[in-house]
C-alpha atoms as a PDB file:
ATOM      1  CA  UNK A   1      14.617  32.384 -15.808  1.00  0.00           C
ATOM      2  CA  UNK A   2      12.756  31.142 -12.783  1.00  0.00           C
ATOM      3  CA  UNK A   3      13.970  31.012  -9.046  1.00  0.00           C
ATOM      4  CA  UNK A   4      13.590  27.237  -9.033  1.00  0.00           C
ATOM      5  CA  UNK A   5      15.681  26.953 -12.793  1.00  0.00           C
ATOM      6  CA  UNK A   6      18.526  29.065 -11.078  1.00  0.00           C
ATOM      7  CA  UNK A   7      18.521  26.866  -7.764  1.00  0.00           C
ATOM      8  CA  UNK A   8      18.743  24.308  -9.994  1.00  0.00           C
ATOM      9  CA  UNK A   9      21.599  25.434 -11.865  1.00  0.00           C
ATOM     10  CA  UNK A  10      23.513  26.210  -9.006  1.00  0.00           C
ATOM     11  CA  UNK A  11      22.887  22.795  -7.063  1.00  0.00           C
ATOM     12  CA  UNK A  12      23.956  21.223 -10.385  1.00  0.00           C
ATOM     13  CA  UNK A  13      26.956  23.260 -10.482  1.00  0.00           C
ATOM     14  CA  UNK A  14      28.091  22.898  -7.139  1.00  0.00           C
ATOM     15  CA  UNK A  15      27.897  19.048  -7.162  1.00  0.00           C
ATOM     16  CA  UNK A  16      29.907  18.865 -10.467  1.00  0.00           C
ATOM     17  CA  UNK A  17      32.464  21.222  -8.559  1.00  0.00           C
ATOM     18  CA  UNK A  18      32.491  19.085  -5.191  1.00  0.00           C
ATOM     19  CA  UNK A  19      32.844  15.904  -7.350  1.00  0.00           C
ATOM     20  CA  UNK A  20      34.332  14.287 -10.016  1.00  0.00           C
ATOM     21  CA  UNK A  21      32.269  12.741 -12.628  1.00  0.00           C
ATOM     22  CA  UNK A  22      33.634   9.334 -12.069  1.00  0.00           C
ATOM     23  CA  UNK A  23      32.184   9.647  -8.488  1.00  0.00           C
ATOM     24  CA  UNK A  24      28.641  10.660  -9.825  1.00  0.00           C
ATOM     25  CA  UNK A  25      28.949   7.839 -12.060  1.00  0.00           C
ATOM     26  CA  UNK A  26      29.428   5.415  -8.883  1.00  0.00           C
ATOM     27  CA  UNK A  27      26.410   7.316  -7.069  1.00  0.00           C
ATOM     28  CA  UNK A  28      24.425   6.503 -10.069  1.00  0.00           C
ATOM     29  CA  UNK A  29      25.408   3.114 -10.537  1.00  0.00           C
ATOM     30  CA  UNK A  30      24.501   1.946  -6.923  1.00  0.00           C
ATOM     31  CA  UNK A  31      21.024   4.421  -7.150  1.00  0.00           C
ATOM     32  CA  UNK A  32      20.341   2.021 -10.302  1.00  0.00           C
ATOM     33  CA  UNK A  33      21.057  -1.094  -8.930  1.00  0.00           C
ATOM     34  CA  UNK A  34      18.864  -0.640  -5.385  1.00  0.00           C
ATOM     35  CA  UNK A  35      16.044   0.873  -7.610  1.00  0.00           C
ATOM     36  CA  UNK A  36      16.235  -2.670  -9.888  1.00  0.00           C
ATOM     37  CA  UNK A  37      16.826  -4.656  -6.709  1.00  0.00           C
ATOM     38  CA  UNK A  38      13.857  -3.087  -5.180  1.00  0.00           C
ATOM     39  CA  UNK A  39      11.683  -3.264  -7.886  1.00  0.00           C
ATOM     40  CA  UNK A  40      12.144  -6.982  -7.923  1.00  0.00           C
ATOM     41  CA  UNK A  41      11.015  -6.838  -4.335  1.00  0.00           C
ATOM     42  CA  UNK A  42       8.428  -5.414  -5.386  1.00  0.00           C
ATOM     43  CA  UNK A  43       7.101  -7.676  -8.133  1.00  0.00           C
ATOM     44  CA  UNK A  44       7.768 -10.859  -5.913  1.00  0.00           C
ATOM     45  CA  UNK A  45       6.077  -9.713  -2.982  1.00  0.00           C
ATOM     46  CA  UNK A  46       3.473  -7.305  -4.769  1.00  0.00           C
ATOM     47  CA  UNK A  47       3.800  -5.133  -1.385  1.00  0.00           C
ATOM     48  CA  UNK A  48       4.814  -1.470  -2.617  1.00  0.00           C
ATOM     49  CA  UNK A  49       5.768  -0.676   1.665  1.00  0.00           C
ATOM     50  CA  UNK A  50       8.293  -3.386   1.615  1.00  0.00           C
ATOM     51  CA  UNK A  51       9.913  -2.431  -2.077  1.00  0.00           C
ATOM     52  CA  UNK A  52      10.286   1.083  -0.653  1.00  0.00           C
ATOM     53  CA  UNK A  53      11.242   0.541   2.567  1.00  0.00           C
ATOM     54  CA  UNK A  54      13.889  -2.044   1.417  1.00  0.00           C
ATOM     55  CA  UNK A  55      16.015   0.670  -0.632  1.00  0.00           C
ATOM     56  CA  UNK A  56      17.305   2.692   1.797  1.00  0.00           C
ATOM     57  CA  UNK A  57      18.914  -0.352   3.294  1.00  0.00           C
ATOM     58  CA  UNK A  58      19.734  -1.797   0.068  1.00  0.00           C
ATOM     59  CA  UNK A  59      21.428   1.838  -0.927  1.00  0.00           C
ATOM     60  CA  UNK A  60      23.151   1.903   2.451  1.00  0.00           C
ATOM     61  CA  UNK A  61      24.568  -2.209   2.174  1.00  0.00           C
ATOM     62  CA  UNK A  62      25.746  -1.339  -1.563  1.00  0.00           C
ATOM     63  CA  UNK A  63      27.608   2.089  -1.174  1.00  0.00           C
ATOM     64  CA  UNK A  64      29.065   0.513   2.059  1.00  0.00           C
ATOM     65  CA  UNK A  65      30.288  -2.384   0.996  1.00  0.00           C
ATOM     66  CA  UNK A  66      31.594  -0.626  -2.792  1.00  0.00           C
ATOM     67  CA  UNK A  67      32.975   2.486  -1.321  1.00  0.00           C
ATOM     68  CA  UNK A  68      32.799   2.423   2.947  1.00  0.00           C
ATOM     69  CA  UNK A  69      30.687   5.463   3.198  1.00  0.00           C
ATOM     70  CA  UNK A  70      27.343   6.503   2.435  1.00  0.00           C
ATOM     71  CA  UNK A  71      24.866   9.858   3.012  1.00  0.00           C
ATOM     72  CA  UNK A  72      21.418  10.326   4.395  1.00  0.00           C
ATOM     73  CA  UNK A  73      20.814  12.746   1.460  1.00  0.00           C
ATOM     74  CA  UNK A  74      21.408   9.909  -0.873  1.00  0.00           C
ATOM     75  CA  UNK A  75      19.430   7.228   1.338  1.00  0.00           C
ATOM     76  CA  UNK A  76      16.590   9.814   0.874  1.00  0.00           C
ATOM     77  CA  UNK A  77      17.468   9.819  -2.757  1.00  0.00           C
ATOM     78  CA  UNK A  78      16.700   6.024  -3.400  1.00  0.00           C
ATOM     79  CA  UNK A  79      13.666   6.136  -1.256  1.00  0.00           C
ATOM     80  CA  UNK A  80      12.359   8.911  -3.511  1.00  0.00           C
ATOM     81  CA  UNK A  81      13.384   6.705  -6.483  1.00  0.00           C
ATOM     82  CA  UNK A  82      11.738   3.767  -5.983  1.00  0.00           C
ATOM     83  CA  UNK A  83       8.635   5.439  -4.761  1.00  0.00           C
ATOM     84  CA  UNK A  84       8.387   6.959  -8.471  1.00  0.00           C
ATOM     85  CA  UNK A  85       8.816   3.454  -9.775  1.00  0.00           C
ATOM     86  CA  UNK A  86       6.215   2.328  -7.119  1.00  0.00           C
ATOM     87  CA  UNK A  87       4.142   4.675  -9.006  1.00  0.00           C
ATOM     88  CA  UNK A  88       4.999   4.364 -12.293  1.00  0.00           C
ATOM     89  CA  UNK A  89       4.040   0.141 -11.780  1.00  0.00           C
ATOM     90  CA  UNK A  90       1.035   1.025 -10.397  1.00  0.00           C
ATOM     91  CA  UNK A  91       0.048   4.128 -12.853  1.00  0.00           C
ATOM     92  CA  UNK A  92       0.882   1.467 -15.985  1.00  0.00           C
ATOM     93  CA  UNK A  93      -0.934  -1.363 -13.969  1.00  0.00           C
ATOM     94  CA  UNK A  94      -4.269   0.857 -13.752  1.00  0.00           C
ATOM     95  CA  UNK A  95      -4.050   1.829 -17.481  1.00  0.00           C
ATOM     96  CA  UNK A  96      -4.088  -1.967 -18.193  1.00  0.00           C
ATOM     97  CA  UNK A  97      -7.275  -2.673 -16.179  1.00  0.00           C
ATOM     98  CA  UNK A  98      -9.266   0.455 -17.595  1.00  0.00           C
ATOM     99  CA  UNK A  99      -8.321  -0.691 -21.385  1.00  0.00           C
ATOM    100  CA  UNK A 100      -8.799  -4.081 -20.837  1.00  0.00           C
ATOM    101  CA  UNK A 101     -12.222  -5.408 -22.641  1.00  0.00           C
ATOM    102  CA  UNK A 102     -14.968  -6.435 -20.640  1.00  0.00           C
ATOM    103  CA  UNK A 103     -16.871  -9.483 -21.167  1.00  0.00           C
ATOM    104  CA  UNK A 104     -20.798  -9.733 -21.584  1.00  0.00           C
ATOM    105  CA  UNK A 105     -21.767 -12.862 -20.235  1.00  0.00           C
END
């Protein structure tokens, strides 16, 4: 077993310890809905520096409002989220252009 598979393990086990699963679940539930806010951002606006700038503050308005506190490790944690959709949209978008036929006229 690797270094980074047993830091892994041990964050994994320490934040099941520290919390309860139905607060994970919330944590989860308000990561998913800033990522899918944010990624309609980012389809209306077509600006990937707005979508992932908006999520922090998205994250931060949600878990406030829903549960009156919030952390900057999970404010990081959205931001890191949506920049993996950012890339994900673009990654699929450039596959589409490369496959797409070309015309000889």
């Amino acid at each position: 077993m690797s270094v980074s598979a047993a830091v892994v393990r041990w964050v994994l086990f320490a934040w099941l310890n520290a919390f309860d699963l139905e607060f994970a679940r919330i944590i989860l539930e308000v990561l998913l809905v800033t990522s899918c806010i944010s990624t309609i951002i980012f389809i209306l606006t077509k600006n990937q520096y707005i979508s992932y700038l908006s999520s922090a503050p998205l994250y931060y308005i949600f878990s406030w409002i829903g549960h009156g506190f919030t952390h900057l490790i999970l404010l990081v944690l959205s931001m890191t989220i949506q920049a993996g959709i950012i890339l994900l949209i673009n990654r699929q978008s450039k596959k589409l252009l490369l496959n797409e036929p070309k015309d000889n006229i």
